[in-house]
C-alpha atoms as a PDB file:
ATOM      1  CA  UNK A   1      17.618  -7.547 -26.020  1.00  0.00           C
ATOM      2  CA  UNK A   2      16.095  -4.752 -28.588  1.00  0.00           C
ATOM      3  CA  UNK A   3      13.087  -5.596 -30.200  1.00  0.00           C
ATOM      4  CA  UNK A   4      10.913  -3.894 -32.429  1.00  0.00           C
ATOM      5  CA  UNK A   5       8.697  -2.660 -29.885  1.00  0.00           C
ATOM      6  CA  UNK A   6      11.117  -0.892 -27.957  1.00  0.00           C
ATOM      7  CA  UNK A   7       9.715   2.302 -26.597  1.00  0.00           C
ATOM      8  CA  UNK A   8      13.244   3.362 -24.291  1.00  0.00           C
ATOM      9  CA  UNK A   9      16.325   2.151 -25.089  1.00  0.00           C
ATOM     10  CA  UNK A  10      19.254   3.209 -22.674  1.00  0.00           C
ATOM     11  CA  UNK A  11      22.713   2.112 -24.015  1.00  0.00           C
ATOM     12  CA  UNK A  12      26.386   2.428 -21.583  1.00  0.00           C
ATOM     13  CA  UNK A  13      24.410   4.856 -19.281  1.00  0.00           C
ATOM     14  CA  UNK A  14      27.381   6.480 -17.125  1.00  0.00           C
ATOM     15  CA  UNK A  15      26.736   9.347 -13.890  1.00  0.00           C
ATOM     16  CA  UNK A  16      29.376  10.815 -12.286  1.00  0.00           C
ATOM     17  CA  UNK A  17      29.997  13.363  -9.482  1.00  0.00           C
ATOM     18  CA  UNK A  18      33.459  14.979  -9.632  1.00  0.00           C
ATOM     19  CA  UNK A  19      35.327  12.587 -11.305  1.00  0.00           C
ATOM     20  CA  UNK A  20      33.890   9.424  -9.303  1.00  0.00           C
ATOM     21  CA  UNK A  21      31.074   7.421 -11.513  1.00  0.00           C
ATOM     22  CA  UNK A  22      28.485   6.624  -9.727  1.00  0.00           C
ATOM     23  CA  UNK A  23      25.983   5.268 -12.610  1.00  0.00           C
ATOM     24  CA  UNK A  24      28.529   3.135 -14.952  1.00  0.00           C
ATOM     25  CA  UNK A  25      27.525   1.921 -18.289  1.00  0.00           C
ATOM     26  CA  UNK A  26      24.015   0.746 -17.346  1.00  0.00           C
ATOM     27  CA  UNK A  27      22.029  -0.241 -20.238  1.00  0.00           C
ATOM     28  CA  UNK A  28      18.495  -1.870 -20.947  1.00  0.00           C
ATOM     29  CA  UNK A  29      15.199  -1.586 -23.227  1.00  0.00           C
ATOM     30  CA  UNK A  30      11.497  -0.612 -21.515  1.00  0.00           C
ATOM     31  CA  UNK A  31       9.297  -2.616 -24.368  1.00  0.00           C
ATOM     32  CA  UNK A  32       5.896  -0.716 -25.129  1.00  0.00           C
ATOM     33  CA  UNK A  33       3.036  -1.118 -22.635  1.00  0.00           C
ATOM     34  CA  UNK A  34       5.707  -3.049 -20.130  1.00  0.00           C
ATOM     35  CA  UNK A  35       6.965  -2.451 -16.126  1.00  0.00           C
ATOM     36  CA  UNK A  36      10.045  -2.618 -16.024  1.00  0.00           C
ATOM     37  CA  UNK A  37      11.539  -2.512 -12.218  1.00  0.00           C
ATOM     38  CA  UNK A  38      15.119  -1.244 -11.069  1.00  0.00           C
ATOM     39  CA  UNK A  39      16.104  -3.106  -8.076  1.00  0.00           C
ATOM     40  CA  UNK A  40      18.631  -2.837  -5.656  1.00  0.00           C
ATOM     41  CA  UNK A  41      19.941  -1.655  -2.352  1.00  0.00           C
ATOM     42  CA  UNK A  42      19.935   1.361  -1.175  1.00  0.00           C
ATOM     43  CA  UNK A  43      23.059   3.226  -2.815  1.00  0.00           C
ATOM     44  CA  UNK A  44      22.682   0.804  -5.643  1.00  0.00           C
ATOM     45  CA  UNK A  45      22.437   3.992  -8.410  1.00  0.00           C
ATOM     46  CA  UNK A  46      18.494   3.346  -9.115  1.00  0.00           C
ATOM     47  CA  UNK A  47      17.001   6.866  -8.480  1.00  0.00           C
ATOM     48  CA  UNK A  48      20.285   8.546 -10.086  1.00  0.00           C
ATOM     49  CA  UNK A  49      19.821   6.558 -13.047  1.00  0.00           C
ATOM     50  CA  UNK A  50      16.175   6.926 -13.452  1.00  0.00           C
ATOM     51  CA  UNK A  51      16.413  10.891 -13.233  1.00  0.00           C
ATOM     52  CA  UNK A  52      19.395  10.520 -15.539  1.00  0.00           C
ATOM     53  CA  UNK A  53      17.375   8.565 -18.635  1.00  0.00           C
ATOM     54  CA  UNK A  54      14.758  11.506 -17.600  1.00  0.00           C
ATOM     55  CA  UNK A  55      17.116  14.231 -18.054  1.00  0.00           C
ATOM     56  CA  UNK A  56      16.906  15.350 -14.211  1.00  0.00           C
ATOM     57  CA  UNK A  57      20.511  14.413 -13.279  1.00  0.00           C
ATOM     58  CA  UNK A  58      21.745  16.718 -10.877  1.00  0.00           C
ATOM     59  CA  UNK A  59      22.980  20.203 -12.067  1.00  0.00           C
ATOM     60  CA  UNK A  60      26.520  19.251 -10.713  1.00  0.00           C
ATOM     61  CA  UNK A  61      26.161  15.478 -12.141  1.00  0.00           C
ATOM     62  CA  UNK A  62      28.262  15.003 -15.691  1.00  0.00           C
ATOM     63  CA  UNK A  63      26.177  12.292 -17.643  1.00  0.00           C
ATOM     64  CA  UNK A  64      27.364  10.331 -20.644  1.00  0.00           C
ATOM     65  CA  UNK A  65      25.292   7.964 -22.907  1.00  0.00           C
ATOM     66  CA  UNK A  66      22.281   7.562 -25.094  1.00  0.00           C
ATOM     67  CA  UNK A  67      18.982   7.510 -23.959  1.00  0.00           C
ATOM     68  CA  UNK A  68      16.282   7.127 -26.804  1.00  0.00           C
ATOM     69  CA  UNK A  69      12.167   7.954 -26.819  1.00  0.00           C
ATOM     70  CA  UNK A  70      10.949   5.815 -29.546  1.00  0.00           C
ATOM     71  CA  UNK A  71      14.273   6.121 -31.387  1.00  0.00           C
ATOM     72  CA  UNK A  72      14.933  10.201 -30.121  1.00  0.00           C
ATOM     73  CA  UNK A  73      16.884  11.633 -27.654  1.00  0.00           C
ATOM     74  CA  UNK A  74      15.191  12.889 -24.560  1.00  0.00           C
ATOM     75  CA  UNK A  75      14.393  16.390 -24.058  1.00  0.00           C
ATOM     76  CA  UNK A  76      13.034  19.115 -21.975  1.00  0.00           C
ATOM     77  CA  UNK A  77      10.329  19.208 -24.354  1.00  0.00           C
ATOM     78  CA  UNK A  78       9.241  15.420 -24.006  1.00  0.00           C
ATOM     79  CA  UNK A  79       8.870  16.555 -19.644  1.00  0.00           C
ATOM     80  CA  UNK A  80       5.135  15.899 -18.735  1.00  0.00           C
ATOM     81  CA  UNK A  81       4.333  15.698 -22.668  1.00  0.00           C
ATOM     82  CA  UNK A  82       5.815  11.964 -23.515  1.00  0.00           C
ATOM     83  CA  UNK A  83       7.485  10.959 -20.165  1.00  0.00           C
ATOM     84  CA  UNK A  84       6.749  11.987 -16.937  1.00  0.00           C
ATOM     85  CA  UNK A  85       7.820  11.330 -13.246  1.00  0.00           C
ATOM     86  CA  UNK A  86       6.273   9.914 -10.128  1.00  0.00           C
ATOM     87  CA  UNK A  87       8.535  11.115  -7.348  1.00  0.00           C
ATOM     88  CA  UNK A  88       8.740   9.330  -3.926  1.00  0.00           C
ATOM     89  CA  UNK A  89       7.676  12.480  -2.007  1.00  0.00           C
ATOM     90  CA  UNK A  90       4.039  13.470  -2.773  1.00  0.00           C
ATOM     91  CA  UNK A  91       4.738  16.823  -0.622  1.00  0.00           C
ATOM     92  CA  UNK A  92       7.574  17.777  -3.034  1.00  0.00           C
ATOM     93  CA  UNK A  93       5.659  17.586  -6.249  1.00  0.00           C
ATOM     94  CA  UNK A  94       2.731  19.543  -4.970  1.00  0.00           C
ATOM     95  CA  UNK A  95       2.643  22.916  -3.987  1.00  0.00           C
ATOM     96  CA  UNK A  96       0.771  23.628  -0.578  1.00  0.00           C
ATOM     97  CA  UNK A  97      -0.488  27.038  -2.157  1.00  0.00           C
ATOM     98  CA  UNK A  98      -2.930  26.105  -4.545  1.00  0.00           C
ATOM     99  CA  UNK A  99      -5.805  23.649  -5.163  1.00  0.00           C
ATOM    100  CA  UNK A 100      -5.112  20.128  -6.405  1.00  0.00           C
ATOM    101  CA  UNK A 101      -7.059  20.795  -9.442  1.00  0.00           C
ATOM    102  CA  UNK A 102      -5.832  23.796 -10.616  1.00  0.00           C
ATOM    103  CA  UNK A 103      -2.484  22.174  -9.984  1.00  0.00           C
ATOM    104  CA  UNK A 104      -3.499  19.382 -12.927  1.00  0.00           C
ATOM    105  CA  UNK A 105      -5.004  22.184 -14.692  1.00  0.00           C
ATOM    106  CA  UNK A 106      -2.130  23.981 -15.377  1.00  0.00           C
ATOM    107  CA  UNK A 107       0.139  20.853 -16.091  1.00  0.00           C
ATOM    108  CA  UNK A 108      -2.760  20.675 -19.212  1.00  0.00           C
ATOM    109  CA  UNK A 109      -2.844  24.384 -20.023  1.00  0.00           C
ATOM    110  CA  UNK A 110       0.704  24.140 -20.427  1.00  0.00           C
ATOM    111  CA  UNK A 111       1.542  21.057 -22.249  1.00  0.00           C
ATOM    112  CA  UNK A 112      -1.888  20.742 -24.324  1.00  0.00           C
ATOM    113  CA  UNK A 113      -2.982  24.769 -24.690  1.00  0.00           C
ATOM    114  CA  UNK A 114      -6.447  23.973 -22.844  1.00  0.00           C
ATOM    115  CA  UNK A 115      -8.658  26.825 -22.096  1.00  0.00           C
ATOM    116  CA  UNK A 116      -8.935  27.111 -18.481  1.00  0.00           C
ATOM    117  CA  UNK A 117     -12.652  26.130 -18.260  1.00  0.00           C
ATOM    118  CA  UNK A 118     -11.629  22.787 -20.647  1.00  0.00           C
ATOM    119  CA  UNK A 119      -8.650  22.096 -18.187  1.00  0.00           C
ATOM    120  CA  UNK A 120     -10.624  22.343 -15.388  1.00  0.00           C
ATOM    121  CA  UNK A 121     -13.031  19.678 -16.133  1.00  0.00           C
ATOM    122  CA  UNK A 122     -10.207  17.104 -17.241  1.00  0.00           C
ATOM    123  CA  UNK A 123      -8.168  17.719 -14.613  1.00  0.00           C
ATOM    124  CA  UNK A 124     -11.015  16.746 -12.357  1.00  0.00           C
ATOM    125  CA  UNK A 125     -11.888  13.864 -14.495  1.00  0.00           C
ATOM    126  CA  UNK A 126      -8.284  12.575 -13.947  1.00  0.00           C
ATOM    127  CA  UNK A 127      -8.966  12.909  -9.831  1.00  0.00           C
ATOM    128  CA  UNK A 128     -11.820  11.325 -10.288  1.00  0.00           C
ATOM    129  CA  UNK A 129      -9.802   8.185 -12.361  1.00  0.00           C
ATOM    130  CA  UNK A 130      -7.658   7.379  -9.651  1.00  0.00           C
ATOM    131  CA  UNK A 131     -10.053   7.532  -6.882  1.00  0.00           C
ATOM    132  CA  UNK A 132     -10.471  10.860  -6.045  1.00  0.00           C
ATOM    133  CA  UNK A 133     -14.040  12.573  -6.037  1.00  0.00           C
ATOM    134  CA  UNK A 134     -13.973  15.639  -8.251  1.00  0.00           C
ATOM    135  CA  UNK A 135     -15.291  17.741  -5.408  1.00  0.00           C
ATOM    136  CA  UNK A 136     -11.806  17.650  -3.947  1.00  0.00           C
ATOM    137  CA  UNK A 137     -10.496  19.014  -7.021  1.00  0.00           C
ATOM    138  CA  UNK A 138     -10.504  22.514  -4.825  1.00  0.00           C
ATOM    139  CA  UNK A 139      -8.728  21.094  -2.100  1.00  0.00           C
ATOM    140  CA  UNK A 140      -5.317  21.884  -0.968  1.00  0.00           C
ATOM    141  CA  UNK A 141      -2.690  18.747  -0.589  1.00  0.00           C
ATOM    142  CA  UNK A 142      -2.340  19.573   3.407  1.00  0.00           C
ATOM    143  CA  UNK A 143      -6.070  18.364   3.380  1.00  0.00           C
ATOM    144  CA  UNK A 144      -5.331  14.954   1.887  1.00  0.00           C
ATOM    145  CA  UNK A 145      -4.230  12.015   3.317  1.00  0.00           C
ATOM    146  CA  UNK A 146      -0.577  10.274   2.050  1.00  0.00           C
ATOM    147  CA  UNK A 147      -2.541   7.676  -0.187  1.00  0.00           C
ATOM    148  CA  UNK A 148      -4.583  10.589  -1.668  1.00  0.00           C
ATOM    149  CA  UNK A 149      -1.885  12.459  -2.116  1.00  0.00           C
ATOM    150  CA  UNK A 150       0.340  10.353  -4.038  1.00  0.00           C
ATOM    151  CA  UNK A 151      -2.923   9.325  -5.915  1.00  0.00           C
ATOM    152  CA  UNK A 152      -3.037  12.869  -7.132  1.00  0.00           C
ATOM    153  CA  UNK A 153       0.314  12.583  -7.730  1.00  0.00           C
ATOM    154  CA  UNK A 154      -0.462   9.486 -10.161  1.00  0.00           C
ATOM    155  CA  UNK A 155      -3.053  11.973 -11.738  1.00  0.00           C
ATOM    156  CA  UNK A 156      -0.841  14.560 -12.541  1.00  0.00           C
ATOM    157  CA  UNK A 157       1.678  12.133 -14.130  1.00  0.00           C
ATOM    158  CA  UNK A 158      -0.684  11.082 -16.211  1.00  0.00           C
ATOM    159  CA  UNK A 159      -3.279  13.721 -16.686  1.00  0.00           C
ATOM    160  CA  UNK A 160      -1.098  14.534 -20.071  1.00  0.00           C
ATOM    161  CA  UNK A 161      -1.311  10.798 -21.712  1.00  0.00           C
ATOM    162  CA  UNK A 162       2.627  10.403 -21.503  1.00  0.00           C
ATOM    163  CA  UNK A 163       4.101   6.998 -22.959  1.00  0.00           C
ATOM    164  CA  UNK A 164       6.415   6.333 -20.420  1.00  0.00           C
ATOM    165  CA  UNK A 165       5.922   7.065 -16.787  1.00  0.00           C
ATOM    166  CA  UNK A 166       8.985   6.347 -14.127  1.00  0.00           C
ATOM    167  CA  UNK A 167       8.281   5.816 -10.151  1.00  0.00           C
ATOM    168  CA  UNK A 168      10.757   6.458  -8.239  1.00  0.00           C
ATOM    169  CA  UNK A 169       9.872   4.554  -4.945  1.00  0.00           C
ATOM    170  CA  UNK A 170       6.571   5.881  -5.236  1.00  0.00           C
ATOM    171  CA  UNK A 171       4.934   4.623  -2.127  1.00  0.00           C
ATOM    172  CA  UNK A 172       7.428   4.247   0.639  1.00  0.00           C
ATOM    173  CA  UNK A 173       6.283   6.364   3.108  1.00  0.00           C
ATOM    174  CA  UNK A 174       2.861   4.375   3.132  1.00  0.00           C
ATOM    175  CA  UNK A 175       1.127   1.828   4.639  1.00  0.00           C
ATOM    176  CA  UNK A 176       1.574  -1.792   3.077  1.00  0.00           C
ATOM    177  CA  UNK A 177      -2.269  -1.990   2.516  1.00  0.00           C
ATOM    178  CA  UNK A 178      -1.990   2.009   0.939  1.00  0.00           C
ATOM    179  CA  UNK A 179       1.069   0.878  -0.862  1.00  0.00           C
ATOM    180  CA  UNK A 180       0.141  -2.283  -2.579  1.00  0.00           C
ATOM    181  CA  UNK A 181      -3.317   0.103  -3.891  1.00  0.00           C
ATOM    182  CA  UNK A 182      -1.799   2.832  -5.124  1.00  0.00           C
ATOM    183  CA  UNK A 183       0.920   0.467  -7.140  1.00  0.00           C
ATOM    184  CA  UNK A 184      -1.768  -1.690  -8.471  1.00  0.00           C
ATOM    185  CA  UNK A 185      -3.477   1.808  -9.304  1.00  0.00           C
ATOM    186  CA  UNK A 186      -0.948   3.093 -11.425  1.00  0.00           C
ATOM    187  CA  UNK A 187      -0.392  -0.144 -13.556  1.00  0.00           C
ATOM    188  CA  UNK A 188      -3.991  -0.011 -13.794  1.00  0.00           C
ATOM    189  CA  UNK A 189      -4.178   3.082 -15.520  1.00  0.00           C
ATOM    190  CA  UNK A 190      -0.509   3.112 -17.032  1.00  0.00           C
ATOM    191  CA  UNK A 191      -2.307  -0.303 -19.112  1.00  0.00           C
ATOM    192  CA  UNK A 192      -5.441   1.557 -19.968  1.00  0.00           C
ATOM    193  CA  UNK A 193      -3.541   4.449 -21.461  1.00  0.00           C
ATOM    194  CA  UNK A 194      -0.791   2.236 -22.693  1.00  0.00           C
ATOM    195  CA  UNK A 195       1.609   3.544 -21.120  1.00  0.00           C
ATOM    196  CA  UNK A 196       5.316   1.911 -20.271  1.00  0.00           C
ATOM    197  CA  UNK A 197       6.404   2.389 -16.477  1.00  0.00           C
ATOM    198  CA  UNK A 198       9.861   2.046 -15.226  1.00  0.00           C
ATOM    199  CA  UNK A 199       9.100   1.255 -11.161  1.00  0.00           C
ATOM    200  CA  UNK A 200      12.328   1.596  -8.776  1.00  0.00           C
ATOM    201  CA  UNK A 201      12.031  -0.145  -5.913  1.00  0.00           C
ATOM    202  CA  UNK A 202      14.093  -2.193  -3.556  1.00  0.00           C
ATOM    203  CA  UNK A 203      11.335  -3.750  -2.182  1.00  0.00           C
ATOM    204  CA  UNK A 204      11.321  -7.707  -4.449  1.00  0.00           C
ATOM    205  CA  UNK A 205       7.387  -8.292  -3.222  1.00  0.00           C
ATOM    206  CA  UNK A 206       6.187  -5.372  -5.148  1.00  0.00           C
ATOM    207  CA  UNK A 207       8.283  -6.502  -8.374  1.00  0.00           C
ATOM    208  CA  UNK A 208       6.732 -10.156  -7.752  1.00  0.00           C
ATOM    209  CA  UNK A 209       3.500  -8.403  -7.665  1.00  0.00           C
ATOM    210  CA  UNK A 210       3.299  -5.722 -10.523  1.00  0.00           C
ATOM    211  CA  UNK A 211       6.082  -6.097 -12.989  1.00  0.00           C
ATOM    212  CA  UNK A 212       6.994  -7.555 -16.137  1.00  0.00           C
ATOM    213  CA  UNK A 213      10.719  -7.350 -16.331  1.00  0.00           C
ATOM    214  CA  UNK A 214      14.004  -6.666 -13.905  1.00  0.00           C
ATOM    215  CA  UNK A 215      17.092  -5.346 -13.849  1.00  0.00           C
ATOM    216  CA  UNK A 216      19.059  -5.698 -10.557  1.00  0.00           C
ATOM    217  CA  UNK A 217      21.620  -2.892  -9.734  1.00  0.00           C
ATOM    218  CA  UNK A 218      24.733  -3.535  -7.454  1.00  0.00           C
ATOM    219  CA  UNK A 219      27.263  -0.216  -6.622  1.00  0.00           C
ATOM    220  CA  UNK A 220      25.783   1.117 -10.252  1.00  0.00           C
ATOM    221  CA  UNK A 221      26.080  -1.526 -12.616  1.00  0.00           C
ATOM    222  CA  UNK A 222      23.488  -4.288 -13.663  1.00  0.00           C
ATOM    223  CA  UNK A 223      23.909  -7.186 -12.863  1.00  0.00           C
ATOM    224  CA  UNK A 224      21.087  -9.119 -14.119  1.00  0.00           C
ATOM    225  CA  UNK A 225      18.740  -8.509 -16.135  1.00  0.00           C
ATOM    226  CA  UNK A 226      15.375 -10.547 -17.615  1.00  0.00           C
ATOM    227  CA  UNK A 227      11.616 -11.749 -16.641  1.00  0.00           C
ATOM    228  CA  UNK A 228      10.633 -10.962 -13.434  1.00  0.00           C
ATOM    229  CA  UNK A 229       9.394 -14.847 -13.666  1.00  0.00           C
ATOM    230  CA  UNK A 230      12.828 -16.314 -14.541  1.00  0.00           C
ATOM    231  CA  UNK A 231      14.688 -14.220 -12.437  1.00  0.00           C
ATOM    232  CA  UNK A 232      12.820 -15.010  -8.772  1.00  0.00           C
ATOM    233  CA  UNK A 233      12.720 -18.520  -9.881  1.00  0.00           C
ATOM    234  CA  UNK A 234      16.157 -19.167 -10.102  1.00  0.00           C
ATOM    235  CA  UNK A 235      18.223 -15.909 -10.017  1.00  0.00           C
ATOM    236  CA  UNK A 236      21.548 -16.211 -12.115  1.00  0.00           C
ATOM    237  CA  UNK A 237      24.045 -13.415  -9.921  1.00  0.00           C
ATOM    238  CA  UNK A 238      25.216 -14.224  -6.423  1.00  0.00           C
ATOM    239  CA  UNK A 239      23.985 -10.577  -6.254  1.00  0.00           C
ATOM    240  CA  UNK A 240      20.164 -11.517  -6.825  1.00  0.00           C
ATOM    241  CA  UNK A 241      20.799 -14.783  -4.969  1.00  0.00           C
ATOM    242  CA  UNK A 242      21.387 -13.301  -2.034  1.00  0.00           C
ATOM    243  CA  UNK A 243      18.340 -10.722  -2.407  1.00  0.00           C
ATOM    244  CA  UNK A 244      16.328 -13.424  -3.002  1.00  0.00           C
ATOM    245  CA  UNK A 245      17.260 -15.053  -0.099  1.00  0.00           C
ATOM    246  CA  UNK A 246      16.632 -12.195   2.807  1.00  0.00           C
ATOM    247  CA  UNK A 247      12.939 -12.026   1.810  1.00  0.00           C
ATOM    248  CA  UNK A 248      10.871 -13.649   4.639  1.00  0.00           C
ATOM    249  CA  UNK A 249       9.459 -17.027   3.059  1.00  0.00           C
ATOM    250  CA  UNK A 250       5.839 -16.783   1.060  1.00  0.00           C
ATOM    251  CA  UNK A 251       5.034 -20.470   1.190  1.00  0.00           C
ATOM    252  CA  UNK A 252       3.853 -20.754   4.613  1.00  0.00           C
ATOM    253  CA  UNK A 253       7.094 -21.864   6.284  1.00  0.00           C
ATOM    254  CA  UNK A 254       8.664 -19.539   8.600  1.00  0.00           C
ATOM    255  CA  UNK A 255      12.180 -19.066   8.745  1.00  0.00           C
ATOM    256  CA  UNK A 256      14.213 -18.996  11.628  1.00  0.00           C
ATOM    257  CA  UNK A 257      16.596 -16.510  10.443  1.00  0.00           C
ATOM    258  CA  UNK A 258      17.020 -14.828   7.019  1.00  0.00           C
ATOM    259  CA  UNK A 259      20.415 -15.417   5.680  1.00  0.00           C
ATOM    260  CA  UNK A 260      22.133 -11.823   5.596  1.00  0.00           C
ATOM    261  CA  UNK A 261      24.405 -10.753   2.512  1.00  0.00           C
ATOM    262  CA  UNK A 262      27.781 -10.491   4.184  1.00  0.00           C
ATOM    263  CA  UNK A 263      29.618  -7.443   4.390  1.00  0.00           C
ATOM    264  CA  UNK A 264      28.740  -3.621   2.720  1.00  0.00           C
ATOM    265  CA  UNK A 265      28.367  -2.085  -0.724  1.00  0.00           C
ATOM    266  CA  UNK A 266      31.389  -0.561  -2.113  1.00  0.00           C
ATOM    267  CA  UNK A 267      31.865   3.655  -2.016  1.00  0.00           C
ATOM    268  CA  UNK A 268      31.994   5.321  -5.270  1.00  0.00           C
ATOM    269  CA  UNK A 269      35.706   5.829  -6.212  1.00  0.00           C
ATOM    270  CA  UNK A 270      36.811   3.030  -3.901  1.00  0.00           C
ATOM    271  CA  UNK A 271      35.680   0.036  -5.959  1.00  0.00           C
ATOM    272  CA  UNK A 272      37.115  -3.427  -6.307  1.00  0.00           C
ATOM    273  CA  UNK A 273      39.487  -3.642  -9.410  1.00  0.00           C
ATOM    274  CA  UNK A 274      37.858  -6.483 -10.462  1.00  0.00           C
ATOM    275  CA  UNK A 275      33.774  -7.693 -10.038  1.00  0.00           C
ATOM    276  CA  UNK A 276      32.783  -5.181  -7.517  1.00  0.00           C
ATOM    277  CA  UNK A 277      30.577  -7.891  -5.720  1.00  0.00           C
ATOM    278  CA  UNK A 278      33.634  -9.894  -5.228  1.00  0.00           C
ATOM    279  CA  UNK A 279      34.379  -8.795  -1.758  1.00  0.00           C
ATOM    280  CA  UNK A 280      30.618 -10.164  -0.412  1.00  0.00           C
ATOM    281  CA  UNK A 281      30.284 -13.351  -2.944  1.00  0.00           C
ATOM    282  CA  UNK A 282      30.485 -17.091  -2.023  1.00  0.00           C
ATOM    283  CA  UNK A 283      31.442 -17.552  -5.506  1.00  0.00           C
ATOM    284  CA  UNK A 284      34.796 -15.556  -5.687  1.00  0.00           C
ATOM    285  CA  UNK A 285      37.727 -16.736  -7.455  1.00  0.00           C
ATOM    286  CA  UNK A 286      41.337 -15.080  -8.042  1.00  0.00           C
ATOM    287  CA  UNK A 287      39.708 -14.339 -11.530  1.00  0.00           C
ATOM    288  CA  UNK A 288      36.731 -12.678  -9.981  1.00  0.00           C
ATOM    289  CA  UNK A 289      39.288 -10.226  -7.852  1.00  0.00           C
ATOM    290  CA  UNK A 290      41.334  -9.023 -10.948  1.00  0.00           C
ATOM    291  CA  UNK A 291      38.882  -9.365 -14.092  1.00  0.00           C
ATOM    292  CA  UNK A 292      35.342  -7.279 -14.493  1.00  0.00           C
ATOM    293  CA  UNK A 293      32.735  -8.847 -15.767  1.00  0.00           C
ATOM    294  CA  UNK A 294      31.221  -7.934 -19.059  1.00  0.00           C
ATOM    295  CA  UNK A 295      27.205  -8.610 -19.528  1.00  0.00           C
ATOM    296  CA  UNK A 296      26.452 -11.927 -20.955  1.00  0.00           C
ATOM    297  CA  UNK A 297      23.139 -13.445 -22.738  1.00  0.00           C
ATOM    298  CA  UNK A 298      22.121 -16.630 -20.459  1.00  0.00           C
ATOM    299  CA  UNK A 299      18.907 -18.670 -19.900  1.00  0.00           C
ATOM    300  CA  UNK A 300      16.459 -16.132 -21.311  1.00  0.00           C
ATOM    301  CA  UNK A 301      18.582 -13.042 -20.286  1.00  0.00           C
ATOM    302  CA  UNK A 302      21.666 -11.072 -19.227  1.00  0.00           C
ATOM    303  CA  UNK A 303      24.011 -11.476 -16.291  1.00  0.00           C
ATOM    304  CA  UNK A 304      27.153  -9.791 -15.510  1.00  0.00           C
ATOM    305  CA  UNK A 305      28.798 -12.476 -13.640  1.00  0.00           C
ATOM    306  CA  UNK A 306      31.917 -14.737 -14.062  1.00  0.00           C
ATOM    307  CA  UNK A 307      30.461 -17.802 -12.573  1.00  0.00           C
ATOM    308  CA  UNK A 308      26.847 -17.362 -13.180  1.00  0.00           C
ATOM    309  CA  UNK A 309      24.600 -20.130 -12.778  1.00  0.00           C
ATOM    310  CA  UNK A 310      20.754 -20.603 -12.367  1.00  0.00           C
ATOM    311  CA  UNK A 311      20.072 -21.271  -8.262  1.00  0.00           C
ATOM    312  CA  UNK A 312      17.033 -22.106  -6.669  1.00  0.00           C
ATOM    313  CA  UNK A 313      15.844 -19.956  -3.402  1.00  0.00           C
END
């Protein structure tokens, strides 16, 4: 699915611990100016493979495959210059010791050379773009709330113009009405900078709501792989099927029960020989149990699936 406009391109992506892969041979395109959303269960390999395409693998983690910045490897150097990362833990990213602003001031002093008076003023210019007055530019995260925080969070990402930004479940430990502003915040200005953003999430409402494109992860492999619009129309996998089908209903008609994907995800190193979603999939044949499945182009995109098949939910 390469095309010309092709700002990321991640080809046989592979993560392992000790032998055991955990990430294996995940690949996909983020398009210029596009969200792109990794979805999945928890344990599904999202958040490994997102800090793996950002070069933030674990020290201990051996990683294998290319990963491409408009048609270059990754590197140190392109951290907080050309790509940059919104973590899920607002606390984490900030340090309690200093003010917010001089926090964003420094991010520009080091990537861009500012003067410190020049810094200063951008960095609270970019508080002020996602919401926050520059008068709090001197306060200290502790004296935030959650949504503030992760909004200067969002600032900081972006205070350096990067061309691709990745969330990594970048508003879970908010409020829905918090959650769904801040995500619609960082599109916003992620569009107005033209910026790509890869969004990992496992929650399917928020990919309904702000992306583009999907690719669904299952015990570290994709396993479809298109339009966000195709795909929650009439998902191809069993995998995404059954997703699909545990969301509470959006058009008006209460379910009595949300149908429940039988069974649990495979451990690393214990795997199925065969399609590793065999063991949970209505679909299963003796084929399923013995062969893999490779990744396949069907109906608009890709699907790693023997019996694959468009399905309403």
């Amino acid at each position: 699915m390469s095309r010309s406009d092709t700002l990321l391109s991640v080809r046989g992506l592979r993560v392992g611990f000790a032998g055991v892969e955990v990430v294996r041979g995940v690949s996909f395109d983020v398009h210029a100016g596009e969200v792109l959303a990794l979805v999945g269960e928890s344990g599904a390999g999202k958040s490994l493979t997102a800090r793996a395409l950002l070069g933030m693998a674990p020290r201990e983690a051996t990683v294998s495959g290319d990963v491409l910045l408009g048609g270059s490897p990754v590197t140190p150097a392109d951290w907080g210059r050309r790509i940059a990362l919104v973590p899920q833990d607002a606390l984490s990213a900030l340090s309690p010791v200093h003010p917010v602003g001089d926090q964003l001031a420094l991010a520009l002093r080091s990537v861009r050379g500012m003067s410190r008076k020049d810094a200063r003023r951008r960095a609270a210019a970019a508080l002020e773009e996602v919401g926050i007055p520059a008068a709090r530019s001197r306060a200290h995260p502790h004296e935030f709330s959650g949504g503030m925080r992760q909004r200067a969070v969002l600032a900081m990402a972006l205070v350096n113009e990067p061309e691709l930004v990745v969330a990594d479940e970048p508003t879970t430990a908010l409020d829905p009405e918090t959650q769904d502003k801040v995500l619609g915040l960082l599109r916003e200005r992620c569009a107005a900078r033209g910026a790509s953003l890869v969004l990992v999430t496992h929650a399917l409402d928020v990919v309904r709501e702000h992306a583009d494109r999907m690719a669904v992860m299952y015990a570290g492999s994709l396993v479809e792989y298109g339009p966000v619009d195709r795909v929650l129309a009439r998902p191809l996998a069993p995998y995404t099927v059954g997703l699909l089908a545990s969301l509470p209903a959006v058009d008006g008609v209460p379910r009595t029960r949300l149908p429940v994907l039988p069974g649990r995800p495979p451990t690393p190193g214990e795997l199925p020989h065969g399609c590793v979603f065999f063991p949970r999939c209505g679909r299963a044949t003796d084929h399923c149990r013995t062969a893999r499945p490779e990744p396949r182009s069907l109906d608009g995109r890709e699907v790693a699936c023997h019996h694959a098949a468009p399905e309403s939910v």
